[in-house]
Protein backbone atom coordinates (compact mmCIF):
# COMPACT_ATOMS: atom_id res chain seq x y z
CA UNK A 1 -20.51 -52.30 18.05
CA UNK A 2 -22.38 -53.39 15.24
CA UNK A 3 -21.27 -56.73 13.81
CA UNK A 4 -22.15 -57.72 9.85
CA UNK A 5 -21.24 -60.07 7.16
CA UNK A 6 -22.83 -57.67 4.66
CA UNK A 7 -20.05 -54.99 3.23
CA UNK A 8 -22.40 -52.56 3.92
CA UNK A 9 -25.46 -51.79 6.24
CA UNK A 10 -28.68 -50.61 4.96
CA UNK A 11 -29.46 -47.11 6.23
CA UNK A 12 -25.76 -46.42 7.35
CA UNK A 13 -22.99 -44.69 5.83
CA UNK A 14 -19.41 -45.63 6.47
CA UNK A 15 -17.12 -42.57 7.11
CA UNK A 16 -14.12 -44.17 7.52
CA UNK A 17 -11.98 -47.49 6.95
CA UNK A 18 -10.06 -48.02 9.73
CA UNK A 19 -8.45 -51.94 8.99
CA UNK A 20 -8.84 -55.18 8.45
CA UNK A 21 -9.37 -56.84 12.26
CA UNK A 22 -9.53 -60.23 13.54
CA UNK A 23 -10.55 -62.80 16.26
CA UNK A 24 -9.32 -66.36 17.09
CA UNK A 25 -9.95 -68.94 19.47
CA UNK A 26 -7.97 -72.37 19.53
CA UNK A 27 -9.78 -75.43 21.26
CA UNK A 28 -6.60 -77.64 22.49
CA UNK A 29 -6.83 -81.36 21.90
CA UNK A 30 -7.11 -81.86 26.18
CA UNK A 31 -10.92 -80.32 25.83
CA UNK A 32 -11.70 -82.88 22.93
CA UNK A 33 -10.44 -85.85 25.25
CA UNK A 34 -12.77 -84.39 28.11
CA UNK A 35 -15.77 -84.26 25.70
CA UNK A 36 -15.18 -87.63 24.43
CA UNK A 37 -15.19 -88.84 27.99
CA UNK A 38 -18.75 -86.83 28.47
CA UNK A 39 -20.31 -87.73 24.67
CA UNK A 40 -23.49 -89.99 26.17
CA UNK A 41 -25.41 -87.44 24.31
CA UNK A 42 -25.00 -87.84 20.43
CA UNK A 43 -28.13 -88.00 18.54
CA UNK A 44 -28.36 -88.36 15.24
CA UNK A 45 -24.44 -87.84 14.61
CA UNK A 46 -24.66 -84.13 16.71
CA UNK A 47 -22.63 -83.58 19.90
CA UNK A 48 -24.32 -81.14 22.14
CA UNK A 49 -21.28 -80.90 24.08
CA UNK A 50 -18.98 -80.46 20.96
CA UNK A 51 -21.49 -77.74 19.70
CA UNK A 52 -21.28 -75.96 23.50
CA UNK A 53 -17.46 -75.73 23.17
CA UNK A 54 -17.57 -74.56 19.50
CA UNK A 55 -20.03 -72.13 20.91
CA UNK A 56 -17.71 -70.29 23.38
CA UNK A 57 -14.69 -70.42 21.02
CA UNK A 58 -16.88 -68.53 18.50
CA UNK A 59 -18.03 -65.62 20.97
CA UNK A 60 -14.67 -65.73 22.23
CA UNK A 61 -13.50 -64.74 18.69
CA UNK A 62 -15.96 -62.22 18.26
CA UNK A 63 -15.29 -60.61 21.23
CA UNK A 64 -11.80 -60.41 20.29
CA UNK A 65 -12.86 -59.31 17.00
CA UNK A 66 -14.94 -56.39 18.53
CA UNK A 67 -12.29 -55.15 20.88
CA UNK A 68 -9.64 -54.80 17.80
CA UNK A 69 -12.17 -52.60 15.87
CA UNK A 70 -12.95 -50.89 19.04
CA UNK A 71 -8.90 -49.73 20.01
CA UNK A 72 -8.93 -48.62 16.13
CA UNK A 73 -11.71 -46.26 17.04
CA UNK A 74 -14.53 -47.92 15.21
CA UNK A 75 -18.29 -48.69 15.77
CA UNK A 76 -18.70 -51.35 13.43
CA UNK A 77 -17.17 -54.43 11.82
CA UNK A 78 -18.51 -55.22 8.16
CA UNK A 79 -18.03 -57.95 5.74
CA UNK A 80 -17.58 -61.24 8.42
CA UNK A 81 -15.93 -63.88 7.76
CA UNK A 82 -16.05 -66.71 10.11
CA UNK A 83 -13.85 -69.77 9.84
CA UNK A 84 -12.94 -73.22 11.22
CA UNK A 85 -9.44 -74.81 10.72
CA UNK A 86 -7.85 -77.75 12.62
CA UNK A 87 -4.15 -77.10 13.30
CA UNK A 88 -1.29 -78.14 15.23
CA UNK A 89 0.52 -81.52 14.92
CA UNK A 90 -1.88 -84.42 13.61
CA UNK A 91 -4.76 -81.87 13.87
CA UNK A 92 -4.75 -81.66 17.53
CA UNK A 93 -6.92 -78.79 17.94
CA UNK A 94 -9.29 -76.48 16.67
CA UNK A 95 -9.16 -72.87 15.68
CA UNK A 96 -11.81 -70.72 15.16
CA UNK A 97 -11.06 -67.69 13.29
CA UNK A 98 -13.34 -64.26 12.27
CA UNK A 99 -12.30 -61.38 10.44
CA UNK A 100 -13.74 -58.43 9.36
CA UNK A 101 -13.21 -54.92 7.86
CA UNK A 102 -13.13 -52.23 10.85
CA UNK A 103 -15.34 -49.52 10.21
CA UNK A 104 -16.98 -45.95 11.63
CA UNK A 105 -20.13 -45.62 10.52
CA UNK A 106 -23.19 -42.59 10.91
């Protein structure tokens, strides 16, 4: 599965539009209180361990992403979009969100 942010890829042709797919990952307020409890390494106002979770939510979302544009019968995802929201009541967690246009491409 090819994965882009471009609407198009150089040297491809897209054959067919197959839908509008996405991918979404919520970090629940419990992990933040764990990380707080483990933050002994912020340098320079960065959380390694903040930046680790954030990590996994991500390719947790774009795996998700991947799999919807795979059961539509694509090979590709163009035009990526990749967001962050906090939701839930007084912002208790974190939501990663990716969407793309589903593609098949030669």
């Amino acid at each position: 599965m090819i994965l882009s942010t471009t609407p198009t890829l150089e040297g491809k042709q897209i054959l067919e539009y197959r839908g509008i797919v996405v991918g979404e990952a919520i970090l629940g307020a419990n992990i933040f209180k764990d990380l707080f409890a483990g933050i002994r390494d912020i340098i320079g106002g960065r959380s390694a361990a903040y930046e680790k979770e954030l990590g996994k939510a991500r390719e947790i979302a774009m795996q998700e992403l991947s799999q919807r544009a795979a059961a539509l019968g694509a090979n590709a995802v163009v035009g990526i979009d990749l967001d962050y929201e906090v939701v839930g009541p007084n912002g208790g967690m974190l939501m990663v969100s990716i969407s793309g246009t589903a593609v098949v491409i030669r």
